[in-house]
Structures are given as C-alpha cells and as structure tokens.
C-alpha atoms as a PDB file:
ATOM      1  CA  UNK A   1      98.550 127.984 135.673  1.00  0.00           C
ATOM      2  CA  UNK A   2      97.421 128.329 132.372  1.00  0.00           C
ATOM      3  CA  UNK A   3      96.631 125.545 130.451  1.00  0.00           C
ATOM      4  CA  UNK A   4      98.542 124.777 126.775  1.00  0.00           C
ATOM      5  CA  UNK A   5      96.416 124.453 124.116  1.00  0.00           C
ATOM      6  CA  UNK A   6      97.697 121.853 121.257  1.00  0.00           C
ATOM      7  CA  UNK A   7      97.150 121.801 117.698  1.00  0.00           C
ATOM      8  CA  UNK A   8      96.620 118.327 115.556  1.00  0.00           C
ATOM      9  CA  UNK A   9      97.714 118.371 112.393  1.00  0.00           C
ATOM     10  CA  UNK A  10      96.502 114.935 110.436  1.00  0.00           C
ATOM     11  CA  UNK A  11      98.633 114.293 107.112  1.00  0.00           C
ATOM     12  CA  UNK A  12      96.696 112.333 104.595  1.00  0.00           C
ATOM     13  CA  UNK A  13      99.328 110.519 101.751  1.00  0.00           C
ATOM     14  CA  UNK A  14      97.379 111.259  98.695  1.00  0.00           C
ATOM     15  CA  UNK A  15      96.246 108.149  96.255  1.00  0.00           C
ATOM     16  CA  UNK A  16      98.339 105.652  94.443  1.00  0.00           C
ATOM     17  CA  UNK A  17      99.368 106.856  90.587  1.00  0.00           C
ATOM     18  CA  UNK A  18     101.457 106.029  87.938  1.00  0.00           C
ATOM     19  CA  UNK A  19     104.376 107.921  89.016  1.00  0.00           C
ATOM     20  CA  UNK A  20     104.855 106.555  92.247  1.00  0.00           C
ATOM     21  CA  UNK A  21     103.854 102.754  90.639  1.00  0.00           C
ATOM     22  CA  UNK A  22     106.979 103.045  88.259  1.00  0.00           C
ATOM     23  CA  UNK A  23     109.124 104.815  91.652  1.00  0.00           C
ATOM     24  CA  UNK A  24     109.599 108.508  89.104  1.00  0.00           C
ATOM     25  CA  UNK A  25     110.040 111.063  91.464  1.00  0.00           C
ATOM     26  CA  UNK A  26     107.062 113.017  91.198  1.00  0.00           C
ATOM     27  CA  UNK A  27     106.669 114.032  88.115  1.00  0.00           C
ATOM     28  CA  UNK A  28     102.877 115.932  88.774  1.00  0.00           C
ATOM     29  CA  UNK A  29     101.343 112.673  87.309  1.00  0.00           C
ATOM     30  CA  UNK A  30      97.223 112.478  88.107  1.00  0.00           C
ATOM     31  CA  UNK A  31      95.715 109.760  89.936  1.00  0.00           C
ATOM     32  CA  UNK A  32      94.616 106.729  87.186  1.00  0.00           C
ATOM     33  CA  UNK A  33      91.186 105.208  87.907  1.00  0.00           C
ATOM     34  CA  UNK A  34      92.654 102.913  90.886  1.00  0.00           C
ATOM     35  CA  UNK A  35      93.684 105.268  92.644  1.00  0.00           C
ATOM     36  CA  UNK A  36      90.252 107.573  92.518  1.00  0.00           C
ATOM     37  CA  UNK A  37      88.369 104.573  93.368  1.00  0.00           C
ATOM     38  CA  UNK A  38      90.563 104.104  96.449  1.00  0.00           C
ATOM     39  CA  UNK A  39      90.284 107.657  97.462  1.00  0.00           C
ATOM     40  CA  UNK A  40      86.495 107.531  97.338  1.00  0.00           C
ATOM     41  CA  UNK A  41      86.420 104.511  98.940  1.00  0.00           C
ATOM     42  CA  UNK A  42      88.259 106.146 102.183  1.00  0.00           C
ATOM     43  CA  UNK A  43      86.546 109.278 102.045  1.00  0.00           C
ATOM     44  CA  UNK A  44      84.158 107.886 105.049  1.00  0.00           C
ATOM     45  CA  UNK A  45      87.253 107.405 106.950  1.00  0.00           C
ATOM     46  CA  UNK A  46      88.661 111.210 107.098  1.00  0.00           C
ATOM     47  CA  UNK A  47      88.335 112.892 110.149  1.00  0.00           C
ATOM     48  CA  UNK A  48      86.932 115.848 110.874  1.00  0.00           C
ATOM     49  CA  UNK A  49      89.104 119.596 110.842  1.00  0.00           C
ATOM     50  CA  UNK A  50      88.831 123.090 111.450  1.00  0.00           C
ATOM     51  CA  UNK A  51      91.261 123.830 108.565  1.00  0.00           C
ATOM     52  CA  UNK A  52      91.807 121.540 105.578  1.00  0.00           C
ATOM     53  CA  UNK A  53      94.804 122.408 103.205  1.00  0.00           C
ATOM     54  CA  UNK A  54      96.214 120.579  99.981  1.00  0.00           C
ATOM     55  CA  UNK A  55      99.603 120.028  98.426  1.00  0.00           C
ATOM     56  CA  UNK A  56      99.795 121.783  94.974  1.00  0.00           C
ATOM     57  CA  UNK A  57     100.246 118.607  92.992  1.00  0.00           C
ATOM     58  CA  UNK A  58      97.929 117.289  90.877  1.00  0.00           C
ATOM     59  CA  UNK A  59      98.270 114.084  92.687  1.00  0.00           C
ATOM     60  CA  UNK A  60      97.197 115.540  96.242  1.00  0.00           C
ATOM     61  CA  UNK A  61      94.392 118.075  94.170  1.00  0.00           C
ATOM     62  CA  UNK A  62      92.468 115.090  92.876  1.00  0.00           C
ATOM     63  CA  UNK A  63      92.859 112.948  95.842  1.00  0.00           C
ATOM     64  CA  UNK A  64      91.702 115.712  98.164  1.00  0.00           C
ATOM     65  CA  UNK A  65      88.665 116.601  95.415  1.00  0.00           C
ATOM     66  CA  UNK A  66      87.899 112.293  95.314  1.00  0.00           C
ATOM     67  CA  UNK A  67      87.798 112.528  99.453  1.00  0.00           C
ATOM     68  CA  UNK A  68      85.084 114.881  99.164  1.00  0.00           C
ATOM     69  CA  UNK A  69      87.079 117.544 100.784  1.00  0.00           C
ATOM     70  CA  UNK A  70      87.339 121.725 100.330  1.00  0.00           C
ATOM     71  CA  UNK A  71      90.651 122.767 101.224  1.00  0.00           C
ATOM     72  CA  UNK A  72      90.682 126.343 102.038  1.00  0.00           C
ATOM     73  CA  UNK A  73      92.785 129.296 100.318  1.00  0.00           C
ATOM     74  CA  UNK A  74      96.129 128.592 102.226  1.00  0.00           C
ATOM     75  CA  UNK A  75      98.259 126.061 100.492  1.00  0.00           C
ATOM     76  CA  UNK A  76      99.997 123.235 102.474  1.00  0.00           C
ATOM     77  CA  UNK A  77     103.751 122.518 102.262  1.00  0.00           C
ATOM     78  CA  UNK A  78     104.649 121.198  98.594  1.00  0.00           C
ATOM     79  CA  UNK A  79     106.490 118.077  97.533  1.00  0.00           C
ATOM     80  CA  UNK A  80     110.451 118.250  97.715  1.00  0.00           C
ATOM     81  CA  UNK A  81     111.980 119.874  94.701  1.00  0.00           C
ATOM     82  CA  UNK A  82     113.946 117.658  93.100  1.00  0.00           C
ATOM     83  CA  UNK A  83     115.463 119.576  90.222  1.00  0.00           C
ATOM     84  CA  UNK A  84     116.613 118.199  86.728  1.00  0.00           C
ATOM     85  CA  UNK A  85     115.446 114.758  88.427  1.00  0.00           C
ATOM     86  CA  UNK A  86     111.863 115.256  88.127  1.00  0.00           C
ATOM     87  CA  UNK A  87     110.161 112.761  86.425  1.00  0.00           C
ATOM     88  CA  UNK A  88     112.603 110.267  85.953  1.00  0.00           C
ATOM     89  CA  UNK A  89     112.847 107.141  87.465  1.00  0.00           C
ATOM     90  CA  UNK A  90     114.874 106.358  90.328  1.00  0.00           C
ATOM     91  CA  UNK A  91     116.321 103.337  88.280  1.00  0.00           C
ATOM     92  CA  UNK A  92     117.658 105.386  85.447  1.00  0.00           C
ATOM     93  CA  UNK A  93     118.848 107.913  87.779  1.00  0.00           C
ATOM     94  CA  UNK A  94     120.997 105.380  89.538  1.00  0.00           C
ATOM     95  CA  UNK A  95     122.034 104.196  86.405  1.00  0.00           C
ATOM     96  CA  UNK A  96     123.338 107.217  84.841  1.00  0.00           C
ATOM     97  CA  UNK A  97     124.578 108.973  87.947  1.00  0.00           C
ATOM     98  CA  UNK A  98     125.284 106.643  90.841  1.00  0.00           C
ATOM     99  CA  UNK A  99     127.617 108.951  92.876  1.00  0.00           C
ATOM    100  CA  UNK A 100     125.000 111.803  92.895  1.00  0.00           C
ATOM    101  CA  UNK A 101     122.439 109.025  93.877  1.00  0.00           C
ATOM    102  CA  UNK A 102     124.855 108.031  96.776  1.00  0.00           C
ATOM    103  CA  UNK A 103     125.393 111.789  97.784  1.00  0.00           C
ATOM    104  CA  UNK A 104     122.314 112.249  97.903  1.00  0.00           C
ATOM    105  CA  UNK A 105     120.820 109.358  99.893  1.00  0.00           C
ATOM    106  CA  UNK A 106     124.040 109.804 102.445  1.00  0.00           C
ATOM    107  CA  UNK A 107     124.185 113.506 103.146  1.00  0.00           C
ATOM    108  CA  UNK A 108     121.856 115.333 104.105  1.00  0.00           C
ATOM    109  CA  UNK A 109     123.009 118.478 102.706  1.00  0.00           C
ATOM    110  CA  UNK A 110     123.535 117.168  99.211  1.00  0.00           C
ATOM    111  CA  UNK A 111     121.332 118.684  96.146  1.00  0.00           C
ATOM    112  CA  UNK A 112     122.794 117.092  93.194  1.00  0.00           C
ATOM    113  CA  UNK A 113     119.827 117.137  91.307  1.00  0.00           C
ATOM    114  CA  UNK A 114     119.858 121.262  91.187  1.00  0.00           C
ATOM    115  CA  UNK A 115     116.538 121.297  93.772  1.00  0.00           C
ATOM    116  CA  UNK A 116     115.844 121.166  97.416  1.00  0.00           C
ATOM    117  CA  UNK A 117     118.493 119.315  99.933  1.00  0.00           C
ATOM    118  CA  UNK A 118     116.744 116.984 102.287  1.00  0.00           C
ATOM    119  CA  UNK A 119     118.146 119.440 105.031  1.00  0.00           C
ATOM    120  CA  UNK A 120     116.339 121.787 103.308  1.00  0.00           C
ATOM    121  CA  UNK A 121     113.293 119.632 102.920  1.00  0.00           C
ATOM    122  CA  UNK A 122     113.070 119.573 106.375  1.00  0.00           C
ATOM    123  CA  UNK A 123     113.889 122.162 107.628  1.00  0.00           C
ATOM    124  CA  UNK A 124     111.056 123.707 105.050  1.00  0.00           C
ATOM    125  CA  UNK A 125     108.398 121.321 106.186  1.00  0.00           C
ATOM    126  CA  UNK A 126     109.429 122.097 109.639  1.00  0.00           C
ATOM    127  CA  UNK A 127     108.577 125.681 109.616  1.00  0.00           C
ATOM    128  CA  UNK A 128     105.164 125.269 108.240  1.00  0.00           C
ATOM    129  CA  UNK A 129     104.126 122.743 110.907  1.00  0.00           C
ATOM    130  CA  UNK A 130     105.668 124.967 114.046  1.00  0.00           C
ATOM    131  CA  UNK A 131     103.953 127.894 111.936  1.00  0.00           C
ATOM    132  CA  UNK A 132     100.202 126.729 112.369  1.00  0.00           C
ATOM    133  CA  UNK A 133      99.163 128.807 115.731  1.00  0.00           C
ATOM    134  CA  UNK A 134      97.629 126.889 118.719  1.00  0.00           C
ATOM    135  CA  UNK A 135      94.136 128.418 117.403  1.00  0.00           C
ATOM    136  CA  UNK A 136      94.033 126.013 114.391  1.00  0.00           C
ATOM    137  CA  UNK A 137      92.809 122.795 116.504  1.00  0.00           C
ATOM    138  CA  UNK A 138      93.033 120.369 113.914  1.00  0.00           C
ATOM    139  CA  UNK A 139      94.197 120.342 110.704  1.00  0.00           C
ATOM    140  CA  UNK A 140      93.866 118.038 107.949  1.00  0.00           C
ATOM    141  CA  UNK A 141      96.733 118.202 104.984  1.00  0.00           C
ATOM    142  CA  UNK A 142      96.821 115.903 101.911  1.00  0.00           C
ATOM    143  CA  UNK A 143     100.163 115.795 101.077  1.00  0.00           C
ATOM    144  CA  UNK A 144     103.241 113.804  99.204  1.00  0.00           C
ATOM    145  CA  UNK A 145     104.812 111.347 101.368  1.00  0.00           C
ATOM    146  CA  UNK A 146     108.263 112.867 101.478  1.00  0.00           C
ATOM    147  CA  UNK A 147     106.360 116.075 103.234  1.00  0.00           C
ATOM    148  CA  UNK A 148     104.696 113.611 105.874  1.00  0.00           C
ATOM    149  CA  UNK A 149     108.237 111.813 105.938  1.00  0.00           C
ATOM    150  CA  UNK A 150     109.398 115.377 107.045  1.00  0.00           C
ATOM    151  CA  UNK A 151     106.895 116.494 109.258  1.00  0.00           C
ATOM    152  CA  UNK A 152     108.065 113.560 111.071  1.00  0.00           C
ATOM    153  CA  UNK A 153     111.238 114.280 111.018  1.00  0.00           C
ATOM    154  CA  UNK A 154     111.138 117.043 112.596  1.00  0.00           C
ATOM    155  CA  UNK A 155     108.429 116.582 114.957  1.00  0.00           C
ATOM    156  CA  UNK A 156     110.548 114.067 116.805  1.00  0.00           C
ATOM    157  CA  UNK A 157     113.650 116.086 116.569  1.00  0.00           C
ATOM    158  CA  UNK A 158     115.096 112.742 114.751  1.00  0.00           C
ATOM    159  CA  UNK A 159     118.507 113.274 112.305  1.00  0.00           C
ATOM    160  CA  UNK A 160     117.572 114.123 108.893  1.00  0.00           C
ATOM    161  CA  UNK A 161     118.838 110.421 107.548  1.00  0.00           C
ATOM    162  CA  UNK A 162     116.225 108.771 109.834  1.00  0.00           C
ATOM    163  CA  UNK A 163     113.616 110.194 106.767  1.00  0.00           C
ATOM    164  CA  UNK A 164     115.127 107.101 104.497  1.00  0.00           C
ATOM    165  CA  UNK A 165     113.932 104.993 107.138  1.00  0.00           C
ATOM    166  CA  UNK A 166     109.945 105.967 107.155  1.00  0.00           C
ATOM    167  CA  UNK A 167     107.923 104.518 104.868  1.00  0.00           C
ATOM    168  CA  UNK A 168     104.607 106.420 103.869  1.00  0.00           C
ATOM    169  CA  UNK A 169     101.864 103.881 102.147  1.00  0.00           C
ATOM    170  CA  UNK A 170      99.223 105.712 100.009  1.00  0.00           C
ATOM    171  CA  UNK A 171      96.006 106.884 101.334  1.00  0.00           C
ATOM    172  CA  UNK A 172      97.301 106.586 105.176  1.00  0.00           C
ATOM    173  CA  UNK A 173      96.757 109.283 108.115  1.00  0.00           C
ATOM    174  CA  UNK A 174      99.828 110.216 110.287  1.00  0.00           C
ATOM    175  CA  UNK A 175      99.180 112.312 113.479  1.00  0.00           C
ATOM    176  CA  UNK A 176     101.360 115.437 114.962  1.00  0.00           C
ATOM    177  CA  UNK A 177      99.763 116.648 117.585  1.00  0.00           C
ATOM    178  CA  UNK A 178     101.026 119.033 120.405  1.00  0.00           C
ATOM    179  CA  UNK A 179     103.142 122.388 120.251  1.00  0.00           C
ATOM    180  CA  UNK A 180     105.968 123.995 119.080  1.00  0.00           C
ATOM    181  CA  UNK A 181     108.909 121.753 120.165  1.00  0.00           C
ATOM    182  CA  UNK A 182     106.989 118.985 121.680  1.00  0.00           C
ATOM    183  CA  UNK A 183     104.816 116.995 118.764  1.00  0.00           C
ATOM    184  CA  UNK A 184     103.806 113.342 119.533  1.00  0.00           C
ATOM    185  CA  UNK A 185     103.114 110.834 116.283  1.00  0.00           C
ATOM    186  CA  UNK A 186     100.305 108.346 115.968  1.00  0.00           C
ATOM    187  CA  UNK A 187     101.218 106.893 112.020  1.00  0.00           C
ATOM    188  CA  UNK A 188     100.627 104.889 109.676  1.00  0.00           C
ATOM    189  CA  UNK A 189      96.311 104.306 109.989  1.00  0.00           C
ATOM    190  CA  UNK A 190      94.888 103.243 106.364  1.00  0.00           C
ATOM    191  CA  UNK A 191      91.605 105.589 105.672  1.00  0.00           C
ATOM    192  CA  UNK A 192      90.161 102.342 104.137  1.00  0.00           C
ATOM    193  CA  UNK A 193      90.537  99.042 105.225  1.00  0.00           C
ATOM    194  CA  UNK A 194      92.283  96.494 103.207  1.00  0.00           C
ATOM    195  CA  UNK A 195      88.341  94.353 102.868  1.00  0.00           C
ATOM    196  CA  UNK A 196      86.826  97.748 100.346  1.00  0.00           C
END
C-alpha cells in the first residue's frame, strides 16, 4: 500500500492597518507603525516552510518583509475583488446601498459591487490550495483574511455563507493540512502572544 503524502499549507493574516481599523474594504493601505512593530514582534513565532508565498497587497508585502521572510517568485491567492467598493467603508456602503449590502452578505452568488462573488471567492481560493502538489510539504502564505476565510471554506467542504461566520484576527496562523478533498484545520494561533 502506498503511503499518502500530505501537504501543510500555514496561512499567516498579515498585520493590523488603517484600512482594516476603520472596517474599508481593502483599499491596498500599508501597515502604520503598530502594525510593523507587531509583525516583528511575531517574527520568532513563524514556522518553518519549504515554500513561502505572499498576497500582492501592500498590506501582506510589508508584513511578510517585517516577519523576516523571502517569499519566492510564485504569488499566493490575492484578496477578494471587490469592485467599485474598494476603499470605502463598510458603513457608508450600507448607508448608500443597503439592498446591495444585503445581497451581498445573503447570496452567495451576488457581485453587486462589479468584482468577485463570494462563490467566486471561493471557489478561486479553492483551486489554488487543491493546486499545490503533495511535493510542496509545507507552505507558508501571508495572506488577507477573506483568502484564509476561504481556504477554510473550502477545505471543510462547508456552504459558502458559513465564511460570514469565521473570524480572522491579525497576525494569526491557520492550518490546512492533508490532500486534495480531505484538509483538516488547526486555526486561530496568535504568532505573538498577547504579553510582547
């Protein structure tokens, strides 16, 4: 019998900034000085990979440069494509356009905003992580929480809607590890703890 060789894939949420302070969805903001001080701070804390890939924001750039890591040449997933809503905060958004803001937080097939779906997301996110071969071993991704949010999603095989229901705190580790169609989750372990 052979034996089945699993890939772990450990999703770092990159630092605190303004952006996600004032709940804008992502808007490409950088990290402010808090949030490079935290990412130093939990750089002892990173585990060790094989393959180490970044989100394109600027966000998940300068938290992965602050954690002392090299990513290599392959990108990871990017953040969800929110469209026309980009950079605005969720408050005004709800303000100005509460049934798109219901739409969208109720179906998972909505795009009101002119970008990505959460099906989509998902389904996105998805192929990337059943995409990395067996050979990879372990690889560690600094990326925006709605990406780990997906990842998860999938993983588990849970309903798209069950991604309003995970929370994803800055600067935390959340474990897939396994094989195509069978992923088990360790989440939620801070880099730093709370005492730095």
């Amino acid at each position: 019998m052979e034996s089945e060789v699993t890939v772990r894939v450990m999703l770092v949420s990159p630092a605190m900034n303004a952006a996600l302070r004032e709940a804008r969805f992502e808007g490409d903001a950088p990290l402010d000085e808090s949030g490079v001080r935290r990412a130093r701070a939990a750089a002892a804390g990173v585990p060790d990979a094989e393959l180490c890939v970044s989100g394109g924001s600027e966000r998940c750039l300068r938290t992965t440069e602050a954690l002392g890591l090299r990513p290599g040449p392959e990108p990871a997933p990017a953040d969800w494509d929110l469209g026309r809503w980009r950079g605005r905060r969720l408050s005004d958004v709800s303000d100005s356009e509460p049934e798109a803001v219901a739409a969208w937080l109720s179906d998972p097939s909505a795009a009101p905003h002119g970008g990505e779906s959460l099906s989509e997301l998902c389904a996105r996110v998805g192929g990337w992580l059943d995409g990395l071969g067996e050979d990879r071993g372990r690889v560690l991704a600094v990326v925006e929480p709605a990406v780990v949010r997906a990842a998860v999603v999938h993983g588990l095989g849970l309903p798209a809607t069950a991604f309003w229901r995970l929370d994803v705190a800055p600067l935390t580790l959340t474990q897939l590890s396994g094989r195509l169609g069978r992923w088990n989750l360790t989440c939620g372990q801070p880099l730093v703890s709370e005492g730095r």
